[in-house]
PDB file of N, CA and C in Angstrom:
ATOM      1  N   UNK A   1     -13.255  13.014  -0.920  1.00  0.00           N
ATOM      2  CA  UNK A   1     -12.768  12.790   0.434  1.00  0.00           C
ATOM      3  C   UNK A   1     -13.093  11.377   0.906  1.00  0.00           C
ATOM      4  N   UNK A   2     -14.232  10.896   0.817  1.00  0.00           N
ATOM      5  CA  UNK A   2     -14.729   9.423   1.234  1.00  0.00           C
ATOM      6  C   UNK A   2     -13.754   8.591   0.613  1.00  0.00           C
ATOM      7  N   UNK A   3     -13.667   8.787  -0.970  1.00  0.00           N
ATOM      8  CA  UNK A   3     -13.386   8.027  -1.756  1.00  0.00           C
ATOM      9  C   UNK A   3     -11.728   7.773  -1.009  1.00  0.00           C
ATOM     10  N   UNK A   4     -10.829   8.794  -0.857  1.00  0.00           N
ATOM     11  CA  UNK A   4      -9.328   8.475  -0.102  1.00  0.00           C
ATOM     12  C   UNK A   4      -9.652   8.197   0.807  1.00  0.00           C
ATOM     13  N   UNK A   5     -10.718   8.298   1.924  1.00  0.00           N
ATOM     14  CA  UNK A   5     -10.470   8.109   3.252  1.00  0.00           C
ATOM     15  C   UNK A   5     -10.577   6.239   3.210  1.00  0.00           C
ATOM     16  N   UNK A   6     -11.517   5.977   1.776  1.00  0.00           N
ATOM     17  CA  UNK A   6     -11.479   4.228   2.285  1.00  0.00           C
ATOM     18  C   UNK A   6      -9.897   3.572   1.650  1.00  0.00           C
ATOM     19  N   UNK A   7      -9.773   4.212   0.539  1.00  0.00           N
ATOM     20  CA  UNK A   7      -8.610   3.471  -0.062  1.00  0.00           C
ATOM     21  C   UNK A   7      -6.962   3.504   0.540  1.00  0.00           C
ATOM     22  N   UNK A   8      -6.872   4.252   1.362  1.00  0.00           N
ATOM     23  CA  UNK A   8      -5.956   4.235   2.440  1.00  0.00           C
ATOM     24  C   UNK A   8      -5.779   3.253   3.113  1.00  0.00           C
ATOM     25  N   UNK A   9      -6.935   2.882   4.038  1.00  0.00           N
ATOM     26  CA  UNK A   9      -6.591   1.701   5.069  1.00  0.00           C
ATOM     27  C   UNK A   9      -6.400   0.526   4.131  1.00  0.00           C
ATOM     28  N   UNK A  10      -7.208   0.204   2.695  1.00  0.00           N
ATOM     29  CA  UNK A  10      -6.950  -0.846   2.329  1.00  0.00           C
ATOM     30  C   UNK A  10      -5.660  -1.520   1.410  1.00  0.00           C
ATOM     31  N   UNK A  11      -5.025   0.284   0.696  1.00  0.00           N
ATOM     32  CA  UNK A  11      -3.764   0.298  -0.076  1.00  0.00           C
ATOM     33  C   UNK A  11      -2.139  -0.423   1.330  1.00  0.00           C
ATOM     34  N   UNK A  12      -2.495   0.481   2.878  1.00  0.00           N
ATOM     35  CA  UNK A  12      -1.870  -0.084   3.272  1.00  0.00           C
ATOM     36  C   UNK A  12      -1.813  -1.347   3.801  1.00  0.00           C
ATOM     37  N   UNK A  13      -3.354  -2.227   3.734  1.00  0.00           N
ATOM     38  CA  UNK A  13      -3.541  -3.423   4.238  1.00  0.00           C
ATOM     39  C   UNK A  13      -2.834  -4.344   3.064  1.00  0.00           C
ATOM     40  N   UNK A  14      -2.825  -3.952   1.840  1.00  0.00           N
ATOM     41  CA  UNK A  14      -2.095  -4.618   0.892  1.00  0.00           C
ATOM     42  C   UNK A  14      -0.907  -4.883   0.891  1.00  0.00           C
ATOM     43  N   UNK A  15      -0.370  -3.411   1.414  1.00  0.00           N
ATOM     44  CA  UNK A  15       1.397  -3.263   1.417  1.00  0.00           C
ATOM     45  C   UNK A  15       1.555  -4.241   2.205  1.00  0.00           C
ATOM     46  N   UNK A  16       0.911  -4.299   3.293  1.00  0.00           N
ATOM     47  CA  UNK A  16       1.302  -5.361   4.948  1.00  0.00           C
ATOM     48  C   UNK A  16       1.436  -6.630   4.933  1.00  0.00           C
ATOM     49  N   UNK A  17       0.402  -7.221   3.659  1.00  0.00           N
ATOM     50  CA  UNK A  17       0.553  -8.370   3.397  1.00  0.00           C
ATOM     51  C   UNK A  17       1.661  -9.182   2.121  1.00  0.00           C
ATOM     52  N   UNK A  18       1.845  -8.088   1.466  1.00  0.00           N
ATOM     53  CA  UNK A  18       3.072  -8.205   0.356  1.00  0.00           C
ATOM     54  C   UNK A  18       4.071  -8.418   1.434  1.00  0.00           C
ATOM     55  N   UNK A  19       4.290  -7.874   2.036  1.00  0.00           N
ATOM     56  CA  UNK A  19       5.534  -7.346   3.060  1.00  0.00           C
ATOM     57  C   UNK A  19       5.932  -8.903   3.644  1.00  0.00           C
ATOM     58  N   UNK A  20       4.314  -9.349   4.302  1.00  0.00           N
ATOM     59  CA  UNK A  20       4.621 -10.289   5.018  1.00  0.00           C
ATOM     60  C   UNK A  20       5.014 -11.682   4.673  1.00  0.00           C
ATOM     61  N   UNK A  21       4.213 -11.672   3.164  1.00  0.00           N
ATOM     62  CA  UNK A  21       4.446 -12.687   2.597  1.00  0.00           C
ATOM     63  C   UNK A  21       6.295 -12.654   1.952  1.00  0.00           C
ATOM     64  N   UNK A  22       6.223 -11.961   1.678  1.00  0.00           N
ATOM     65  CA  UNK A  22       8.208 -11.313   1.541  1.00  0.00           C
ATOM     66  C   UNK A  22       9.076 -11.895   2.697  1.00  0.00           C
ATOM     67  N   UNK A  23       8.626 -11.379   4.237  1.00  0.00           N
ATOM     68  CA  UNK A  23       9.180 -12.052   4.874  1.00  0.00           C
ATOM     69  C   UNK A  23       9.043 -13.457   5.548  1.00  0.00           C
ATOM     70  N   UNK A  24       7.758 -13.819   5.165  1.00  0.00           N
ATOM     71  CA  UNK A  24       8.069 -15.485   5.086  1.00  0.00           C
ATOM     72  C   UNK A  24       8.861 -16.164   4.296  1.00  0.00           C
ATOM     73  N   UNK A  25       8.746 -15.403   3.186  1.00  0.00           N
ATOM     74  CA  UNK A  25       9.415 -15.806   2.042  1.00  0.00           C
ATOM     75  C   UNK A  25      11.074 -16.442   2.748  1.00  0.00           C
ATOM     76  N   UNK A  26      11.587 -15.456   2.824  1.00  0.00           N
ATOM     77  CA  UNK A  26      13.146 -14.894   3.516  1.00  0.00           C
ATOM     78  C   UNK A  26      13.341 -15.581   4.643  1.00  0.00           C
ATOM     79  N   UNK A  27      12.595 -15.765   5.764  1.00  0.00           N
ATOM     80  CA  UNK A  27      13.054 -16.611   6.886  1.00  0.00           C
ATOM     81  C   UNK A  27      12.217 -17.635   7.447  1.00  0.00           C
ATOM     82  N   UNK A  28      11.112 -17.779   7.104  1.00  0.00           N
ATOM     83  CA  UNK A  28      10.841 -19.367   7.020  1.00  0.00           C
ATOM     84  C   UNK A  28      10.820 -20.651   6.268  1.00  0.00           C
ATOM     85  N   UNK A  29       9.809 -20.075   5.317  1.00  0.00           N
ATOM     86  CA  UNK A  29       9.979 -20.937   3.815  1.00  0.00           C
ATOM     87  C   UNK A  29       9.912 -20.555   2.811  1.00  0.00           C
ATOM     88  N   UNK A  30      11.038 -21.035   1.757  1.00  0.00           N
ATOM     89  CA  UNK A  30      10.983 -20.493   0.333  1.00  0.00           C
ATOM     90  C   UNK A  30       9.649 -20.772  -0.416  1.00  0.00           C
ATOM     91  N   UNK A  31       9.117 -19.787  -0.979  1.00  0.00           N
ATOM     92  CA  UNK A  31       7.969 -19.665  -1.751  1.00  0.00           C
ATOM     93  C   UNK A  31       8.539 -20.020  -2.886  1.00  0.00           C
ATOM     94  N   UNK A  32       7.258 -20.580  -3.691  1.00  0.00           N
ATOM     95  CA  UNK A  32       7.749 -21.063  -4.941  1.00  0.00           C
ATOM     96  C   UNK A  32       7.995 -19.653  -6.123  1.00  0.00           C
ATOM     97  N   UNK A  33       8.835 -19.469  -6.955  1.00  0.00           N
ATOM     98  CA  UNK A  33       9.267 -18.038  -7.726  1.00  0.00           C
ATOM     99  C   UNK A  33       7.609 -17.586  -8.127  1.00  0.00           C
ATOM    100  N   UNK A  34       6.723 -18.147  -8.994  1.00  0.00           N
ATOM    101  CA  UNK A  34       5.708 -17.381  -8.951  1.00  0.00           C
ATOM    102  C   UNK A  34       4.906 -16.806  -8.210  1.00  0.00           C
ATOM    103  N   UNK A  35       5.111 -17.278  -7.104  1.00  0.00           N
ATOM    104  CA  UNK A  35       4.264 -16.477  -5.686  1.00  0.00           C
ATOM    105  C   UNK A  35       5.021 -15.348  -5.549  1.00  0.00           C
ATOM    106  N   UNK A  36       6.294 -15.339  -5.339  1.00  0.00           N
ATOM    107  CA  UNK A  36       7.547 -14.007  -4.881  1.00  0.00           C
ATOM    108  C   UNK A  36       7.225 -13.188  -6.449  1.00  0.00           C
ATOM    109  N   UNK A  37       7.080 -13.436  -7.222  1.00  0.00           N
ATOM    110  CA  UNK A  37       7.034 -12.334  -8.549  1.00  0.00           C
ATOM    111  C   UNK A  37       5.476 -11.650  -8.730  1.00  0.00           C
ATOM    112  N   UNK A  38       4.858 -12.592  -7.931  1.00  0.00           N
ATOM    113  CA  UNK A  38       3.311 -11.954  -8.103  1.00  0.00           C
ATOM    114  C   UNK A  38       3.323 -11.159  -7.005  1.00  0.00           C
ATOM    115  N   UNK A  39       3.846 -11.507  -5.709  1.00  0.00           N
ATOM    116  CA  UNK A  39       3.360 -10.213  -4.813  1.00  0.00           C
ATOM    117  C   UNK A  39       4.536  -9.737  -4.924  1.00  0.00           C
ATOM    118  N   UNK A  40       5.676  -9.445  -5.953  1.00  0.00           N
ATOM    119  CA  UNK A  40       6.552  -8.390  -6.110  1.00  0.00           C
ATOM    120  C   UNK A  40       5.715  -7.363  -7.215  1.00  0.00           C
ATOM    121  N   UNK A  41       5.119  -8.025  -7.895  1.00  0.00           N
ATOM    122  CA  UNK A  41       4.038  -6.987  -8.786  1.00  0.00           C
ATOM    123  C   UNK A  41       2.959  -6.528  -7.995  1.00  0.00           C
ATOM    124  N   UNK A  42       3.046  -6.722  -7.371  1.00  0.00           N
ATOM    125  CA  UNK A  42       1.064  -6.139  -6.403  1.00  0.00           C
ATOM    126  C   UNK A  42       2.085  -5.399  -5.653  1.00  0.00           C
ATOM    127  N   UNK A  43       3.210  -5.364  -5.034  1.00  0.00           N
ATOM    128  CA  UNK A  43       3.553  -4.260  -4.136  1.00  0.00           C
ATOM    129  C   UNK A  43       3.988  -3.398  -5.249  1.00  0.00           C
ATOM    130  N   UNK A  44       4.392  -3.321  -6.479  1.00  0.00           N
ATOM    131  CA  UNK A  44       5.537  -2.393  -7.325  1.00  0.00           C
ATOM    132  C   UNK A  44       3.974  -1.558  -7.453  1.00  0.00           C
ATOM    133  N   UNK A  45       2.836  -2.096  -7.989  1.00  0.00           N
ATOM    134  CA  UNK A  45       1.803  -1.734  -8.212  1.00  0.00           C
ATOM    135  C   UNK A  45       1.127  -0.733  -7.227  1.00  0.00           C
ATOM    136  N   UNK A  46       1.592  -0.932  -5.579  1.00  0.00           N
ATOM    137  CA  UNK A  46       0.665  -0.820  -4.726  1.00  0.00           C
ATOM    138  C   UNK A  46       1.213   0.416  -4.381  1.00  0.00           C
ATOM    139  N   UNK A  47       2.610   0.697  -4.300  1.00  0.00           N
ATOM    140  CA  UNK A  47       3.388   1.929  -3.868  1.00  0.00           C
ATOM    141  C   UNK A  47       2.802   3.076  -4.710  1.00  0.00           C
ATOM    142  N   UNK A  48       2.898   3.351  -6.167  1.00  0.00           N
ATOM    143  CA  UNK A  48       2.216   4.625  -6.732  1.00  0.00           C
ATOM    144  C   UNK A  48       0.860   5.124  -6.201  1.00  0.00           C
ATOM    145  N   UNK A  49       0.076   4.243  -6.156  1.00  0.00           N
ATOM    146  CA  UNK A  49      -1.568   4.486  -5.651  1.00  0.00           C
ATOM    147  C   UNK A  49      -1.390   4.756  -4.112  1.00  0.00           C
ATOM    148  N   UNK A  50      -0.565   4.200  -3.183  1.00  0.00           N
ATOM    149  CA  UNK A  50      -0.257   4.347  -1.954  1.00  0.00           C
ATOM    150  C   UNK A  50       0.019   5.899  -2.089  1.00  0.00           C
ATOM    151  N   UNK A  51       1.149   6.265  -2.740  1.00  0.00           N
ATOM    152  CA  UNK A  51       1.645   8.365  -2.622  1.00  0.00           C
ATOM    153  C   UNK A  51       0.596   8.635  -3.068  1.00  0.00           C
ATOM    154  N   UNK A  52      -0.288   8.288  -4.275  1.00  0.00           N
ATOM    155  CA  UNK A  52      -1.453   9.374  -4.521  1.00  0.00           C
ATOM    156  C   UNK A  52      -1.997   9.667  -3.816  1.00  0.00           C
ATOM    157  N   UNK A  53      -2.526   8.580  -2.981  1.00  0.00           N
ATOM    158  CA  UNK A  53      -3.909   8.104  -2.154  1.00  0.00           C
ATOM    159  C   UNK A  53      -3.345   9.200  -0.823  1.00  0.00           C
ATOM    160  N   UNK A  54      -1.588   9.206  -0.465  1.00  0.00           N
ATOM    161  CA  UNK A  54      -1.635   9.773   0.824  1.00  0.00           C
ATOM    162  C   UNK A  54      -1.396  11.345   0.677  1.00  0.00           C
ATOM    163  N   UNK A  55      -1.250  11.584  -0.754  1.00  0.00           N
ATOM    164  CA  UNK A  55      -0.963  13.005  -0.776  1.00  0.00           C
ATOM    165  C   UNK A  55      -2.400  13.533  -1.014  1.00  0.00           C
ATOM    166  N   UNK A  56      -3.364  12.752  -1.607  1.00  0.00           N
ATOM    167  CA  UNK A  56      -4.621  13.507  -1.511  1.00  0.00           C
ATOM    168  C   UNK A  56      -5.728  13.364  -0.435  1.00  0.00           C
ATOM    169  N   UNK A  57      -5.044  12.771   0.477  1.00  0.00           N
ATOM    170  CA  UNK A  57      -5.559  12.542   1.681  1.00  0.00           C
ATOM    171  C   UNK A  57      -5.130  13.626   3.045  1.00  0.00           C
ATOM    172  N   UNK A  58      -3.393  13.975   2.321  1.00  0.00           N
ATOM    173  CA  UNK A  58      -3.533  15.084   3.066  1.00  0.00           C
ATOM    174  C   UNK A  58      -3.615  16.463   2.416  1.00  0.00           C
ATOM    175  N   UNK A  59      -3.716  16.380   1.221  1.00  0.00           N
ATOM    176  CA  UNK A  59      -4.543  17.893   0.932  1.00  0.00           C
ATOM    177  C   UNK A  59      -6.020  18.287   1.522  1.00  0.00           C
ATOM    178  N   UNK A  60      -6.429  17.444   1.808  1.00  0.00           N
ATOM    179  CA  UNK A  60      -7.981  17.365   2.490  1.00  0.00           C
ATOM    180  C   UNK A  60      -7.934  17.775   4.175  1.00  0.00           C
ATOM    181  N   UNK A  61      -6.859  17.345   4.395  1.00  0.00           N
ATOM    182  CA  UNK A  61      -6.694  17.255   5.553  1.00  0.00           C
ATOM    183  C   UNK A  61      -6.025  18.690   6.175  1.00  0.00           C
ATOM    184  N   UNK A  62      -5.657  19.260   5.152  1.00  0.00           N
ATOM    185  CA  UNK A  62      -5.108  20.810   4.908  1.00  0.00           C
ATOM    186  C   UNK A  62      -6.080  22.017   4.521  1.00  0.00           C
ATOM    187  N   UNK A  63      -7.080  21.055   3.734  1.00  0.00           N
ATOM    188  CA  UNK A  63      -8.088  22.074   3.139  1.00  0.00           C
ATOM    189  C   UNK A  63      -8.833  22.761   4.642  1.00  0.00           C
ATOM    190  N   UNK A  64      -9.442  20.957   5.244  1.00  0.00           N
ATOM    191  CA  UNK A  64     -10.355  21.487   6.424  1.00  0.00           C
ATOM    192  C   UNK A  64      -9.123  22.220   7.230  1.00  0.00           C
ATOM    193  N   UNK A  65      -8.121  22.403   7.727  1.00  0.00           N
ATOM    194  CA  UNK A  65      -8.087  22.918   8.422  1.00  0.00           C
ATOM    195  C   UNK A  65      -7.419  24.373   8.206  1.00  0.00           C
ATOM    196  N   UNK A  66      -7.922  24.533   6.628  1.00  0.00           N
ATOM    197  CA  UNK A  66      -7.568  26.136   6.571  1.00  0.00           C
ATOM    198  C   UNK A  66      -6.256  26.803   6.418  1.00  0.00           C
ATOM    199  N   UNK A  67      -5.125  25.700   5.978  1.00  0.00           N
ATOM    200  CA  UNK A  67      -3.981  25.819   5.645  1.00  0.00           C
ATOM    201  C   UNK A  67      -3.954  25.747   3.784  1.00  0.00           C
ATOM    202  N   UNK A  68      -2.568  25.737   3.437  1.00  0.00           N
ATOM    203  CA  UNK A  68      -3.031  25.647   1.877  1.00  0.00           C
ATOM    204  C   UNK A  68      -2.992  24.421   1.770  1.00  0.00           C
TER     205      UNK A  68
END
């Protein structure tokens, strides 16, 4: 339970910053291609661990409250 409750806030603090750097990318300034391919790999990366992390975050969250 600890262990998902920390990796949550930080899987989505990752997504937020892929994201953002994406949209700088797009409407302010072009990033050079290896920057856009590296945080296109840290987000492709970040999404699987993101569903694990939130589906076993809410099985916990189901357990305590006595549902299945």
């Amino acid at each position: 339970m600890m262990k998902n409750n920390r990796l949550f806030p930080v899987i989505i603090t990752i997504l937020m910053v892929c994201l953002g750097v994406m949209v700088v990318n797009w409407l302010i300034v072009p990033l050079p291609d290896w920057s856009v391919r590296s945080f296109g790999l840290l987000m492709l990366a970040d999404l699987p661990v993101l569903v694990y992390s939130r589906i076993k975050l809410s099985k916990t969250i189901n357990k305590k409250k006595g549902s299945f």
